[in-house]
N, C-alpha and C. Protein backbone atom coordinates (compact mmCIF):
# COMPACT_ATOMS: atom_id res chain seq x y z
N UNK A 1 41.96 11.07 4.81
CA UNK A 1 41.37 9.83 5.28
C UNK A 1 40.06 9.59 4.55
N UNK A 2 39.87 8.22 4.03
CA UNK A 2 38.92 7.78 3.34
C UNK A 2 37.71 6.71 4.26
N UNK A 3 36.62 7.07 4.27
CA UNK A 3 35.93 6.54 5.15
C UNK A 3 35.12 5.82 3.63
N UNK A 4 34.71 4.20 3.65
CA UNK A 4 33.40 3.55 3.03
C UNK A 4 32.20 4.21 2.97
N UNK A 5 31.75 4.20 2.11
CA UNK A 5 30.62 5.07 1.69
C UNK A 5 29.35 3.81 1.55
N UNK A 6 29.71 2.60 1.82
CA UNK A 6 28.24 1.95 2.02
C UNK A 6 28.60 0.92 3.12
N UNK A 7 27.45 -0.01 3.35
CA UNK A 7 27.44 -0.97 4.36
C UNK A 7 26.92 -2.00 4.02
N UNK A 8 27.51 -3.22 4.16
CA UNK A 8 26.20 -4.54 3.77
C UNK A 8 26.21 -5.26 4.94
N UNK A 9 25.09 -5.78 4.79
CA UNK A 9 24.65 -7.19 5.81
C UNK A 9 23.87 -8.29 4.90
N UNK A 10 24.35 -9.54 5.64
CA UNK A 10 23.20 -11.10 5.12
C UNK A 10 22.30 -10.88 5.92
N UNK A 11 21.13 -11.32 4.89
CA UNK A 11 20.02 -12.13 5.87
C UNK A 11 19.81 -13.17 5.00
N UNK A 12 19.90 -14.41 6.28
CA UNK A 12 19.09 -15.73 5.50
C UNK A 12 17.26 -15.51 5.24
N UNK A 13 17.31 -16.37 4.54
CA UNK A 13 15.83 -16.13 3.85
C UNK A 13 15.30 -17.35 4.92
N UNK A 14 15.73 -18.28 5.42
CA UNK A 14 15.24 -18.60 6.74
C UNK A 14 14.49 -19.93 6.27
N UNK A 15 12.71 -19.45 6.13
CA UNK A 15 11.53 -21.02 6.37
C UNK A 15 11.07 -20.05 4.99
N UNK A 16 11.52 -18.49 4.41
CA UNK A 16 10.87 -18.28 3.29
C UNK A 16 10.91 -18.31 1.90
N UNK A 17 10.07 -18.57 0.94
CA UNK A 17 10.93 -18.90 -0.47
C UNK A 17 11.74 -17.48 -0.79
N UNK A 18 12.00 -17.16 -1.73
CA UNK A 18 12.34 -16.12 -2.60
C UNK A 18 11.67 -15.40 -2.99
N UNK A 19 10.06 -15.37 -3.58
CA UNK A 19 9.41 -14.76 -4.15
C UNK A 19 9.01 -14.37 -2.16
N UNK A 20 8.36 -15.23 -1.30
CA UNK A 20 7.81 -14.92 0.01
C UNK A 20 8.78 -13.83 0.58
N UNK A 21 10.13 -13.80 0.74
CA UNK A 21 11.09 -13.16 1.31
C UNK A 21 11.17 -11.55 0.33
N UNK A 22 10.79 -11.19 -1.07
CA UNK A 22 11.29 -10.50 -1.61
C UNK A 22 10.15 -9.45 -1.47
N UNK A 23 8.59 -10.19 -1.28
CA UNK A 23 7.23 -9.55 -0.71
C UNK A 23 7.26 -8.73 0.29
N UNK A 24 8.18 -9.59 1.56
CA UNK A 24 8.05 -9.22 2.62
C UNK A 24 9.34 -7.47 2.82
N UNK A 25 10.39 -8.30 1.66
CA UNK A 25 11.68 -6.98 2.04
C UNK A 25 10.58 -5.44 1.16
N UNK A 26 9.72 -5.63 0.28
CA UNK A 26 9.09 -4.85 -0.68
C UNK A 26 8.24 -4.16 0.49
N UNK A 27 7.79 -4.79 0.91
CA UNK A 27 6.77 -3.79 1.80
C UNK A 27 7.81 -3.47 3.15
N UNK A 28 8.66 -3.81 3.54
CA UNK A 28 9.59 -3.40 4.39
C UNK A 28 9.95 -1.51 3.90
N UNK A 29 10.74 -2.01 2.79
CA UNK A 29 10.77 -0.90 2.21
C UNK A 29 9.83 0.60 2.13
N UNK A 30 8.84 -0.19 1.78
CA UNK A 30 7.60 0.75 1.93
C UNK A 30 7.17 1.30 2.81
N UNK A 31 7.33 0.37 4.08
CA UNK A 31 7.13 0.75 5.78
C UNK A 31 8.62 2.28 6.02
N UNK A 32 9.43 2.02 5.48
CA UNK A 32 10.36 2.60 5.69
C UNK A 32 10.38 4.24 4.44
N UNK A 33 9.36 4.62 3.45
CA UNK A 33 9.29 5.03 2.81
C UNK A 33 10.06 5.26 1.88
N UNK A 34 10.68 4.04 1.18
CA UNK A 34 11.92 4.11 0.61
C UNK A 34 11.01 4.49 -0.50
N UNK A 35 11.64 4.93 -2.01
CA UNK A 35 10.96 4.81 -3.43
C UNK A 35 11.70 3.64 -3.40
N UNK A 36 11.08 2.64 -4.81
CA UNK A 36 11.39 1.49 -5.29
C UNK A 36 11.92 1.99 -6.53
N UNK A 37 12.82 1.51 -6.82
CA UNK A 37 13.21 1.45 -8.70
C UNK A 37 13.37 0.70 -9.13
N UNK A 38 14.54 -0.06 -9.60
CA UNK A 38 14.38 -1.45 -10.57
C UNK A 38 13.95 -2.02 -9.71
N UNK A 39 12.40 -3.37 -10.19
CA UNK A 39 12.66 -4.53 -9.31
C UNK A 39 12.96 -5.71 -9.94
N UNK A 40 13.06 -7.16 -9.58
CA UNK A 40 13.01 -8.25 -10.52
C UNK A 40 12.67 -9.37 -9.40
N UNK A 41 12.48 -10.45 -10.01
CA UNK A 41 12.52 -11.57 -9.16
C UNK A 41 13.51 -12.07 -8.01
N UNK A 42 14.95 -11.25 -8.02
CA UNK A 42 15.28 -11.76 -7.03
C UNK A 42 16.45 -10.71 -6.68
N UNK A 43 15.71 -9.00 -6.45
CA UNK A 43 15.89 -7.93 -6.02
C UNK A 43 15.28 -6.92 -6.45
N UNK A 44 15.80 -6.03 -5.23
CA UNK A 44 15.24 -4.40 -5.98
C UNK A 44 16.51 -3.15 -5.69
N UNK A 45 16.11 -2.25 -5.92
CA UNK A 45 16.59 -0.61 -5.99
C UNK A 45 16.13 -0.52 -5.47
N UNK A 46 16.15 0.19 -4.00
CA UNK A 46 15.26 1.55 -3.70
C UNK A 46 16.16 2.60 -3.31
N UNK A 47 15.44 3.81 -2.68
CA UNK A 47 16.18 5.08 -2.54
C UNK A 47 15.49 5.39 -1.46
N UNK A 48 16.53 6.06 -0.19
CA UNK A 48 15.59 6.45 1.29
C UNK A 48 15.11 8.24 0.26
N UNK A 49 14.14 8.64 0.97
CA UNK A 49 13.78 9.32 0.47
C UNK A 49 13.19 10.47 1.64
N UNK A 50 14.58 11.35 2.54
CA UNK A 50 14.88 12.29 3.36
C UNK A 50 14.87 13.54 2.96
N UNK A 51 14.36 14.14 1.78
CA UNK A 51 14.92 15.39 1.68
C UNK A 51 15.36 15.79 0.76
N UNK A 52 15.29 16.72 0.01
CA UNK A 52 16.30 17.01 -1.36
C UNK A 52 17.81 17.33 -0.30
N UNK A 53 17.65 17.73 0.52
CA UNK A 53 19.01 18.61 0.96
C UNK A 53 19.53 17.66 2.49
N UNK A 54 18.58 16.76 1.95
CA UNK A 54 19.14 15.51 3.97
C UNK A 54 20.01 14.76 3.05
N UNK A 55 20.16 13.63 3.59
CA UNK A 55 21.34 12.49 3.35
C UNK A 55 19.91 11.43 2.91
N UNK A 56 20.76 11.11 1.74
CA UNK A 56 20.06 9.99 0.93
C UNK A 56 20.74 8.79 0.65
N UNK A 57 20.51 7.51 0.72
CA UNK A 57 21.46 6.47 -0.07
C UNK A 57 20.39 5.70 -0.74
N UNK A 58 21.73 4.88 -1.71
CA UNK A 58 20.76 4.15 -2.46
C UNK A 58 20.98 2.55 -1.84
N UNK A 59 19.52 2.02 -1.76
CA UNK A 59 19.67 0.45 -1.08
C UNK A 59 19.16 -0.57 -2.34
N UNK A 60 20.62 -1.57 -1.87
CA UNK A 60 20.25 -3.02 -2.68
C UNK A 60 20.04 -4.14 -2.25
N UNK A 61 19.26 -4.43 -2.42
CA UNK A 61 19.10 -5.75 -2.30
C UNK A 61 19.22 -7.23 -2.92
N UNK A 62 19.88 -8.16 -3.16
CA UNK A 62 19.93 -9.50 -4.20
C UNK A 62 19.88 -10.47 -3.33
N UNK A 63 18.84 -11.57 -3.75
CA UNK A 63 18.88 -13.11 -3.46
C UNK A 63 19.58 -14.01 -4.03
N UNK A 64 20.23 -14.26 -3.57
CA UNK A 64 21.30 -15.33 -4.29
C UNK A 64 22.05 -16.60 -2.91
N UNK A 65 21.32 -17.64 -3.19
CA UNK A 65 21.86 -19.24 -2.77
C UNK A 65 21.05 -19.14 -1.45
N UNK A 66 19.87 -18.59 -1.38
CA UNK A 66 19.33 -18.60 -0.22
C UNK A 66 19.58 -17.33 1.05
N UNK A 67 20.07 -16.64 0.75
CA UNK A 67 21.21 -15.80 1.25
C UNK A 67 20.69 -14.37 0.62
N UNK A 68 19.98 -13.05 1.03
CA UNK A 68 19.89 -11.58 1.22
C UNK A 68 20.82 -11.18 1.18
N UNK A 69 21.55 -10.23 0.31
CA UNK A 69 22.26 -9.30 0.27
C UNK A 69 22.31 -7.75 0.33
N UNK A 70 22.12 -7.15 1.50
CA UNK A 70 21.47 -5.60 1.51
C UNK A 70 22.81 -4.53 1.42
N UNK A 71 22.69 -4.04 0.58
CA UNK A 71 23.64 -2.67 0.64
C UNK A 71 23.08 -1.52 0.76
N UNK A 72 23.40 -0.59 1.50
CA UNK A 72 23.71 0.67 1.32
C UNK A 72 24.44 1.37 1.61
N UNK A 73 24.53 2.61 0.24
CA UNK A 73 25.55 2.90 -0.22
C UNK A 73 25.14 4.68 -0.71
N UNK A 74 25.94 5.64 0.05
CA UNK A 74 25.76 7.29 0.30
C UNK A 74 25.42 7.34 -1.29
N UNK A 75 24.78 8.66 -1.80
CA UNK A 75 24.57 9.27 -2.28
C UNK A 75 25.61 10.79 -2.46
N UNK A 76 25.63 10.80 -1.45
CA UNK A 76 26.87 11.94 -1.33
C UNK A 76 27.84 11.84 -0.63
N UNK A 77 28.78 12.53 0.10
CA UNK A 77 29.78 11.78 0.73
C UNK A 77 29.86 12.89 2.09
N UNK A 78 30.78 12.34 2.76
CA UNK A 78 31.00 12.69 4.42
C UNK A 78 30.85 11.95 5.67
N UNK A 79 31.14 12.24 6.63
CA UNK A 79 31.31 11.52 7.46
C UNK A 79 29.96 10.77 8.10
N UNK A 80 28.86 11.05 7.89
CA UNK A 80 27.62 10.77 8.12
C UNK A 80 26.95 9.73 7.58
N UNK A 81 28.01 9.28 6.46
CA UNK A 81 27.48 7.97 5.51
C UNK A 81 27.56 7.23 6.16
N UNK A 82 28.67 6.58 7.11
CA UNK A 82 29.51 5.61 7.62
C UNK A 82 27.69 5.25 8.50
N UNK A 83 27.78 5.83 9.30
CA UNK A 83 26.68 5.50 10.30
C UNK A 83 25.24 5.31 9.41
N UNK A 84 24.83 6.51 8.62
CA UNK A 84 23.61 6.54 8.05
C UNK A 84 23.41 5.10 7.26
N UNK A 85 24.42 4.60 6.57
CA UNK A 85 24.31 3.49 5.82
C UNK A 85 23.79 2.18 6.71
N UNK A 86 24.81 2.15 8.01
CA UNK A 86 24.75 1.23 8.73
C UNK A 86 23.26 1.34 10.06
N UNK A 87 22.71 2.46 10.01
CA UNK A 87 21.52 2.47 10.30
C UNK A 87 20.49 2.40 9.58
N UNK A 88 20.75 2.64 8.14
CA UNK A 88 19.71 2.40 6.82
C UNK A 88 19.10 0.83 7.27
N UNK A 89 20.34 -0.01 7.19
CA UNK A 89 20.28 -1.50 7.08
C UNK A 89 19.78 -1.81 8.53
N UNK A 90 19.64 -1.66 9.61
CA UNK A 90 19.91 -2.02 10.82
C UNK A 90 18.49 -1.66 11.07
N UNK A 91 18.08 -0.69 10.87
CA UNK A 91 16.27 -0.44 10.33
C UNK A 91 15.59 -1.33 9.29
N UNK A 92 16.26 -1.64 8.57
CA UNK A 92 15.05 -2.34 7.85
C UNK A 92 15.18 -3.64 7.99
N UNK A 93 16.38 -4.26 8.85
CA UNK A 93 16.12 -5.17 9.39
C UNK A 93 15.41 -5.52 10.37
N UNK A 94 15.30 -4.58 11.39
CA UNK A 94 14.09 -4.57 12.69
C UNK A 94 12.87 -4.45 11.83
N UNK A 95 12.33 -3.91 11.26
CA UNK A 95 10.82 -3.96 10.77
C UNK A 95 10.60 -4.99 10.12
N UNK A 96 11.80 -5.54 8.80
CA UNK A 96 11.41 -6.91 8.05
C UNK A 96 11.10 -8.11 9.27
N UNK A 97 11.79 -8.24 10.59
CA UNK A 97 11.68 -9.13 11.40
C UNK A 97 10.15 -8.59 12.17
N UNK A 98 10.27 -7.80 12.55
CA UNK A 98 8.71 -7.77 13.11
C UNK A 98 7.71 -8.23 11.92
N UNK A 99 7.46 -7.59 10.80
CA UNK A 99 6.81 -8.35 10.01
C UNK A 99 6.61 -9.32 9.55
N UNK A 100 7.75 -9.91 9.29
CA UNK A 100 7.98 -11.80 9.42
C UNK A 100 7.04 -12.47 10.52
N UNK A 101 7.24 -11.71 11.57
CA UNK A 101 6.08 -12.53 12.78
C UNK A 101 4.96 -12.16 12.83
N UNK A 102 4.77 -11.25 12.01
CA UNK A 102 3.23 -10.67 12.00
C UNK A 102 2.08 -11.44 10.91
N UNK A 103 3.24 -11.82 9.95
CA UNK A 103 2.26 -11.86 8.81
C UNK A 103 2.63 -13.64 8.40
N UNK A 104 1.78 -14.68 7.69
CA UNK A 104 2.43 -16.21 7.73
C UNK A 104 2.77 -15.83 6.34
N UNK A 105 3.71 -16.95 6.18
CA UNK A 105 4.24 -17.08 4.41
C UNK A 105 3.32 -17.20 3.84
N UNK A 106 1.98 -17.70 3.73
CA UNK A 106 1.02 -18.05 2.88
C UNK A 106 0.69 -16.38 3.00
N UNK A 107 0.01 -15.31 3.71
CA UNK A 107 -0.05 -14.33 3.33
C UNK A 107 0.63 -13.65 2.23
N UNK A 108 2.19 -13.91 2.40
CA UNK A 108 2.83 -13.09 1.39
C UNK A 108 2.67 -13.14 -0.02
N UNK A 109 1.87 -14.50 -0.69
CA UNK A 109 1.93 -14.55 -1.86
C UNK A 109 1.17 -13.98 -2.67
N UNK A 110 -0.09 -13.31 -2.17
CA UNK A 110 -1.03 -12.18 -2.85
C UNK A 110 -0.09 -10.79 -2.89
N UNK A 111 0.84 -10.58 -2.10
CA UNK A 111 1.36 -9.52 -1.90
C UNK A 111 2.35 -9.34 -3.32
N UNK A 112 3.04 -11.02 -3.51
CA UNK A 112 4.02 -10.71 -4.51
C UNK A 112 3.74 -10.77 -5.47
N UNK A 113 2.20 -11.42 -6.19
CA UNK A 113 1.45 -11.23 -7.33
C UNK A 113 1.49 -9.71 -7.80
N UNK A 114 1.02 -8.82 -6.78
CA UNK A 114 0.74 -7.51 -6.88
C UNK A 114 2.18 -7.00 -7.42
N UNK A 115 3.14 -6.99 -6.71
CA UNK A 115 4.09 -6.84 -6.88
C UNK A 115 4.79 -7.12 -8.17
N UNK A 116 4.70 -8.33 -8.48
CA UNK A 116 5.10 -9.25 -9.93
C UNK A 116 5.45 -8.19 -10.96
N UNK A 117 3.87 -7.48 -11.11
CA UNK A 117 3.57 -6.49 -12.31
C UNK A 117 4.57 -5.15 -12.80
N UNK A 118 5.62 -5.12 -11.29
CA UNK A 118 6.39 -4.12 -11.32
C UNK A 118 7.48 -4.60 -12.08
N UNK A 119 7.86 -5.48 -11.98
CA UNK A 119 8.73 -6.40 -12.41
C UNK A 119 10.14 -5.94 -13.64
N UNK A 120 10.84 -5.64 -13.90
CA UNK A 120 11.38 -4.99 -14.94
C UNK A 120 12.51 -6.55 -15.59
């Protein structure tokens, strides 16, 4: 028996632009201590970062038509992906939403300047 080894969910980008929404998933990330790897204007890489010897996946993210695309997707395999993946996402959706209400869109855009520079 073959169990999926990742999970996705949408999020609409809502009242935020693209660059505002991609600020806010960036420091989400960060809240969540993911590493970042590739980024670009309208996604990133990151990697949860549990452990050499815990359960790791790798998370994606792409903006496309207004519309968030989050994956994650095991690193290794077993029965623990199924859930870990689908709690990867299910977490960084609760914090991106608390932060959304914490912080206004006009905040975010010093954030994604900073950000910009990472840019690949």
């Amino acid at each position: 028996m073959e169990f999926g080894h990742k999970h996705i969910e949408l999020l609409p980008l809502g009242n935020l632009t693209t660059n505002q929404f991609l600020a806010l998933a960036i420091e989400t990330s960060n809240q969540l201590g993911w590493v970042l790897g590739n980024m670009n204007e309208l996604g990133f890489v990151a990697y949860t970062n549990n452990g050499l010897f815990a359960w790791n996946a790798e998370v994606k993210l792409n903006i496309i038509n207004g519309v968030a695309k989050l994956q994650s997707e095991s690193m290794g395999n077993g029965l623990v992906d199924v859930r870990g993946n689908k709690n990867n996402l299910q977490r960084f959706i609760s914090i991106f939403k608390s932060l959304k209400k914490a912080v206004t869109p006009e905040e975010l855009m010093p954030l994604y300047e900073k950000i910009k520079a990472n840019f690949i």
